[in-house]
Protein backbone atom coordinates (compact mmCIF):
# COMPACT_ATOMS: atom_id res chain seq x y z
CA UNK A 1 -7.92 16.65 13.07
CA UNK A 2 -5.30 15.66 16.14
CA UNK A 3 -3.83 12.29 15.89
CA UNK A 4 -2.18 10.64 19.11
CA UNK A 5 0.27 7.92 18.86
CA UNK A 6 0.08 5.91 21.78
CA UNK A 7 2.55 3.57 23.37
CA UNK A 8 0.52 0.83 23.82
CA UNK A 9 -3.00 -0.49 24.28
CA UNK A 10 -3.26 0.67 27.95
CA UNK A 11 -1.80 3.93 26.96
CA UNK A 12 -4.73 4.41 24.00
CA UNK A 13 -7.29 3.48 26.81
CA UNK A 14 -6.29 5.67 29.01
CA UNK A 15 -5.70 8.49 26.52
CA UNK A 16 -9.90 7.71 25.49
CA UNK A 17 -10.99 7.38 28.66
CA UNK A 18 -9.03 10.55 29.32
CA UNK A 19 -10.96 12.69 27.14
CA UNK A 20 -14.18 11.04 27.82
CA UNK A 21 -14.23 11.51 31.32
CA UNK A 22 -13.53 15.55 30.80
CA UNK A 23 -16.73 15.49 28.71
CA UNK A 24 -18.64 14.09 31.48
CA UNK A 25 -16.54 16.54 34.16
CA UNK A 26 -16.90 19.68 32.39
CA UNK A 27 -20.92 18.87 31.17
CA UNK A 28 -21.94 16.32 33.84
CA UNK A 29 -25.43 15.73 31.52
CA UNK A 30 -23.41 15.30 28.47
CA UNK A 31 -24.49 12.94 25.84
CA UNK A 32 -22.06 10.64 24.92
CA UNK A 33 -22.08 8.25 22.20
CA UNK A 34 -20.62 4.85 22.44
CA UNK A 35 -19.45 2.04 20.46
CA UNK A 36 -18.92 -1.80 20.73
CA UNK A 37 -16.53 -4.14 19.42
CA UNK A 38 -13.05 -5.23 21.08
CA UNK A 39 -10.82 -2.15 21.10
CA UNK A 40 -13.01 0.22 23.88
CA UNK A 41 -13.15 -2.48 26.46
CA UNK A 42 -9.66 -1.15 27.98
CA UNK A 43 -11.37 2.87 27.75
CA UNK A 44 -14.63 1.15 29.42
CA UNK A 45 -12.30 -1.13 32.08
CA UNK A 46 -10.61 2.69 32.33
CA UNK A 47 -13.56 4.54 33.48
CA UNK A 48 -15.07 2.00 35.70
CA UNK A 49 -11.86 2.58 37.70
CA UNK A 50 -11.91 6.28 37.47
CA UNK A 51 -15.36 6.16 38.70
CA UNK A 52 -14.61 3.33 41.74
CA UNK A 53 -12.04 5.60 42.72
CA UNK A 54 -14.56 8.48 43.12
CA UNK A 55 -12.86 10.51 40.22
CA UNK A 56 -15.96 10.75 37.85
CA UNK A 57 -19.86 10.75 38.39
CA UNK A 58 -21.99 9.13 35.58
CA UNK A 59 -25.81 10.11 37.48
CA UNK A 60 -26.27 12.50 35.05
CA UNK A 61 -24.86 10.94 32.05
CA UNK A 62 -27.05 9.77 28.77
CA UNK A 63 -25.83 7.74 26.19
CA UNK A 64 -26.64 6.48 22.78
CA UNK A 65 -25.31 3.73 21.15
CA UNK A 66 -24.35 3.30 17.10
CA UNK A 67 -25.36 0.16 16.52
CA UNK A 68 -27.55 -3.42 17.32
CA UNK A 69 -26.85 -7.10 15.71
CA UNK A 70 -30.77 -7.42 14.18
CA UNK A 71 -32.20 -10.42 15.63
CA UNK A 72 -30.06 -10.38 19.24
CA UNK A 73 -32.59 -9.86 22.38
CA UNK A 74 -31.25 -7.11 24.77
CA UNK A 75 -29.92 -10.37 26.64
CA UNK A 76 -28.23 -12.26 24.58
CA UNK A 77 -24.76 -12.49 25.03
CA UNK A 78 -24.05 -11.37 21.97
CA UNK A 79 -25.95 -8.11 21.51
CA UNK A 80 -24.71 -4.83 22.04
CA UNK A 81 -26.90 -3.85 24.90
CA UNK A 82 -25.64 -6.80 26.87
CA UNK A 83 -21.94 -6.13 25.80
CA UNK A 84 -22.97 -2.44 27.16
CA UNK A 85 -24.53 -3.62 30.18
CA UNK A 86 -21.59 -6.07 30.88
CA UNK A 87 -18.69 -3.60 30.26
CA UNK A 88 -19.75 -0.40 31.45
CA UNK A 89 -23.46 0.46 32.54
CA UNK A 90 -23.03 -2.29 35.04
CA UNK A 91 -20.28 -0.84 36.90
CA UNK A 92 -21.24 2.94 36.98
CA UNK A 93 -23.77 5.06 38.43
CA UNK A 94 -25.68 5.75 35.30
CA UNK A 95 -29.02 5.48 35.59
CA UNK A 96 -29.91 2.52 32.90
CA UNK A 97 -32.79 4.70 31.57
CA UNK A 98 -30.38 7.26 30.10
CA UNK A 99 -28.63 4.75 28.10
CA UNK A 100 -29.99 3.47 24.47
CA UNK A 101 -29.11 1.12 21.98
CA UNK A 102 -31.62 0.38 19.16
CA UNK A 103 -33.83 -2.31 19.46
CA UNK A 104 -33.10 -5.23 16.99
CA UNK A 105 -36.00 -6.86 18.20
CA UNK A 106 -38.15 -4.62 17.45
CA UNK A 107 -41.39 -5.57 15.48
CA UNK A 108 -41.20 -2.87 13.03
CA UNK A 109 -37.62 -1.70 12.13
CA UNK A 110 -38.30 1.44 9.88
CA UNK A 111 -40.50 2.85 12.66
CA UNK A 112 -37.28 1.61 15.15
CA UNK A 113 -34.78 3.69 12.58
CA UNK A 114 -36.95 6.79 12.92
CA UNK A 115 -37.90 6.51 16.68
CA UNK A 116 -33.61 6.34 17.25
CA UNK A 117 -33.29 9.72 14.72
CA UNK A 118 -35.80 11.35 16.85
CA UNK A 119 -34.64 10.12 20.30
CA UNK A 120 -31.11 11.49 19.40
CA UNK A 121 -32.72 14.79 18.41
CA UNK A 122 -34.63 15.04 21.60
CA UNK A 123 -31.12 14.92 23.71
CA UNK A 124 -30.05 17.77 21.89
CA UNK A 125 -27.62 15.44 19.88
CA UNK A 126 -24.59 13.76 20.99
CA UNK A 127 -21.58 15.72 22.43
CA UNK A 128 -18.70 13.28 22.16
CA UNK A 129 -19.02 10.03 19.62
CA UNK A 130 -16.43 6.94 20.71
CA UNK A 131 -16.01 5.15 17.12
CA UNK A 132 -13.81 2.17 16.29
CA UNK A 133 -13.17 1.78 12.82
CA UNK A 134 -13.80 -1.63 10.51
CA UNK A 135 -11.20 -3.33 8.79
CA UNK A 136 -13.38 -2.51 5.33
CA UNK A 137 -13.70 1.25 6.78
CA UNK A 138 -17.30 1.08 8.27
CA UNK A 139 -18.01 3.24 10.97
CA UNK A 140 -20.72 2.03 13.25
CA UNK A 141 -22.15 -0.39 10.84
CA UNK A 142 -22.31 1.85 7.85
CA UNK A 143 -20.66 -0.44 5.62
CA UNK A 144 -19.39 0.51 2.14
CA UNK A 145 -21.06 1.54 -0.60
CA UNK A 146 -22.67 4.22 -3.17
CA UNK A 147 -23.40 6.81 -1.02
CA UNK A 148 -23.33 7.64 2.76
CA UNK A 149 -26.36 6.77 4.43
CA UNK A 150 -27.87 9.77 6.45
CA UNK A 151 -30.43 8.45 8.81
CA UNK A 152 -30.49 5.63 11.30
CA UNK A 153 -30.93 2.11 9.14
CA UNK A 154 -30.95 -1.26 8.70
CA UNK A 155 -27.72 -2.58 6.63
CA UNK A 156 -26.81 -6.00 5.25
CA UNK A 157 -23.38 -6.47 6.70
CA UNK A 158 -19.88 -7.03 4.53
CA UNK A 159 -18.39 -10.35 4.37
CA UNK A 160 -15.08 -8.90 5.86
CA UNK A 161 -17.16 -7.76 9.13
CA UNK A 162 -18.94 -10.74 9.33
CA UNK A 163 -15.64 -13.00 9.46
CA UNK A 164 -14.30 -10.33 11.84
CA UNK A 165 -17.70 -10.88 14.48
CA UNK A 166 -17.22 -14.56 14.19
CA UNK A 167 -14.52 -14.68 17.06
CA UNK A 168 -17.72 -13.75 19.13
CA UNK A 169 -19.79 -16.31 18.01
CA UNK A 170 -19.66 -20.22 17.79
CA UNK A 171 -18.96 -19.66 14.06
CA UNK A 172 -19.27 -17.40 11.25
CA UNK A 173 -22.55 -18.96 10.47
CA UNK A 174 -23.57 -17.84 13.90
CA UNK A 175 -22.92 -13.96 13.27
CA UNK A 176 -26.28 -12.09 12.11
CA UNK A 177 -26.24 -10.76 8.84
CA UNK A 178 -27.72 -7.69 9.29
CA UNK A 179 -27.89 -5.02 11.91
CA UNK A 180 -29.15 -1.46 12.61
CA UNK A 181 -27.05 1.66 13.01
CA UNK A 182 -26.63 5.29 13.27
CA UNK A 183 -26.25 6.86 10.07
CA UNK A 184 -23.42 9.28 9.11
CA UNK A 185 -25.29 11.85 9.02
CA UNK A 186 -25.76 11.76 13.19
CA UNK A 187 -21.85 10.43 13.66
CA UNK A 188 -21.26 14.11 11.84
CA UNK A 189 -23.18 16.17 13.91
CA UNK A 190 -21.91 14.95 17.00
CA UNK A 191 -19.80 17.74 18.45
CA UNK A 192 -16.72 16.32 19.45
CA UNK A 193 -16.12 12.49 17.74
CA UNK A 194 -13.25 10.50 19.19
CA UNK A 195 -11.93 7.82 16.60
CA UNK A 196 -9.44 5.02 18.78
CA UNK A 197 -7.66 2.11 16.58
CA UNK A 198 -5.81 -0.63 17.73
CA UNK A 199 -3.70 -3.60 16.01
CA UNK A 200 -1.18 -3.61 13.33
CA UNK A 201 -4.45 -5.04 10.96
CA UNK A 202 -5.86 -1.68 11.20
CA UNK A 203 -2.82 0.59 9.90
CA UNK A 204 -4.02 0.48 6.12
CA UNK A 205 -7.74 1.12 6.57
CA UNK A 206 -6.81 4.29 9.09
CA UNK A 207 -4.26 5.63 6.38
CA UNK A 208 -6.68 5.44 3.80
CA UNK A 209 -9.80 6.60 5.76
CA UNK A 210 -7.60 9.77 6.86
CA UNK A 211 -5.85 10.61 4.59
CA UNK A 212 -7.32 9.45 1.48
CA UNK A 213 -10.12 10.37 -0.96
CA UNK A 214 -13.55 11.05 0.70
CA UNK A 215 -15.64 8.73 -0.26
CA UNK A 216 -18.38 5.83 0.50
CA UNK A 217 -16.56 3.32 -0.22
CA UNK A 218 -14.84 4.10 3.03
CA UNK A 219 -17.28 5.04 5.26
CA UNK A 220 -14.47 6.35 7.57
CA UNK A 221 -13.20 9.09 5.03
CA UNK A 222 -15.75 11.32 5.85
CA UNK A 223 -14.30 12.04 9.11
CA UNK A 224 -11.93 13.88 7.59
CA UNK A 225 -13.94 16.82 7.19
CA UNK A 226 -15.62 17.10 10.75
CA UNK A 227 -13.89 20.01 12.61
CA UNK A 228 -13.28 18.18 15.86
CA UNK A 229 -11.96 14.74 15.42
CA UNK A 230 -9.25 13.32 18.02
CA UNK A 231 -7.71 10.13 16.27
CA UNK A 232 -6.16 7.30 18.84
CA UNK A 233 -3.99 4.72 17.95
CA UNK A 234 -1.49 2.10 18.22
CA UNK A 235 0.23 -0.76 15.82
CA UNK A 236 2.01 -2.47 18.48
């Protein structure tokens, strides 16, 4: 495990953009898994500029996303394919068909979990995972619990990351309750994973998730034990 102070929220962008964009230099068809939320917008804002400025090329690129509010058409504001769409895909040269994010729409979620499993097995897996990191520990949405959940699923979410997506919304009675995500098992066998944190809200939950017991009650933990994990963050 590395862990990188940075300086500031700029400086943890461009630290994750950084090693994202020498995934995509050194394997131009790499597979990169991304994540949603607040704190990769600056990587994201990072990259677009990198790639305006002729320093990276995304043609070859696939991606697969963790996670999808349950509910949220692909353009709805609030889903993660539009926040996808409206932060990154829209600004690069990836070719939309490469990128996936599960389909929360979709009329038959189990057979949605297992068609996501599969497509991530057909890539070959995923090279380098972006993850944020919930204030209850969850990693994509795998939210706390008995056990860690293996496969792609569908999960009811906490009441902590509910009240945390209601800035999004309207309200907090706007916020979906569930969603569907990548299981740990798939976050694990990524090759490289790439954990960035940001806020002095998150300082706890990061102590405890690395450097605490393993367990499901913080989803996070298990990312102690992957062999490449590159931990970003700053408190400011």
């Amino acid at each position: 495990m590395k862990v990188i102070e940075a300086k500031n929220y700029a400086d943890l962008s461009r630290k994750a953009a950084n090693i994202i964009s020498a995934q995509v230099i050194l394997k131009p068809d790499a597979v990169l898994g991304l994540a949603t939320g607040s704190t990769p917008v600056g990587t994201y804002k990072q990259l677009i500029e990198w790639y305006n400025k002729g320093d990276i090329d995304f043609s070859l690129t696939k991606t697969i996303n963790l996670d999808e509010y349950v509910g949220l058409t692909p353009d709805n504001e609030q889903s993660y394919r539009y926040f996808m769409n409206h932060n990154l895909f829209d600004h690069i040269n990836i070719d939309k068909k490469n990128t996936n994010v599960p389909n929360g729409t979709a009329p038959d979620m189990e057979a949605e979990c297992l068609r996501y499993d599969a497509l991530i097995k057909s890539l070959g897996g995923i090279d380098l995972q972006l993850l944020g990191i919930g204030h209850n520990g969850h990693i994509g949405f795998n939210e706390p619990g008995q056990a860690f959940e293996k496969t792609t699923h569908i999960v009811t979410l906490g009441e902590s990351t509910i009240e945390a997506n209601a800035r999004f919304f309207g309200s907090k009675d706007e916020v979906p309750k569930q969603a569907i995500t990548m299981g740990i098992k798939s976050i694990m066998q990524a090759k490289k994973l790439l954990l960035i944190a940001n806020g002095r809200d998150k300082e706890d939950i990061v102590n405890k998730a690395l450097y605490g017991a393993v367990t499901p009650a913080i989803p996070a933990s298990i990312l102690q034990i992957h062999p490449d994990l590159t931990v970003i963050y700053c408190y400011e």
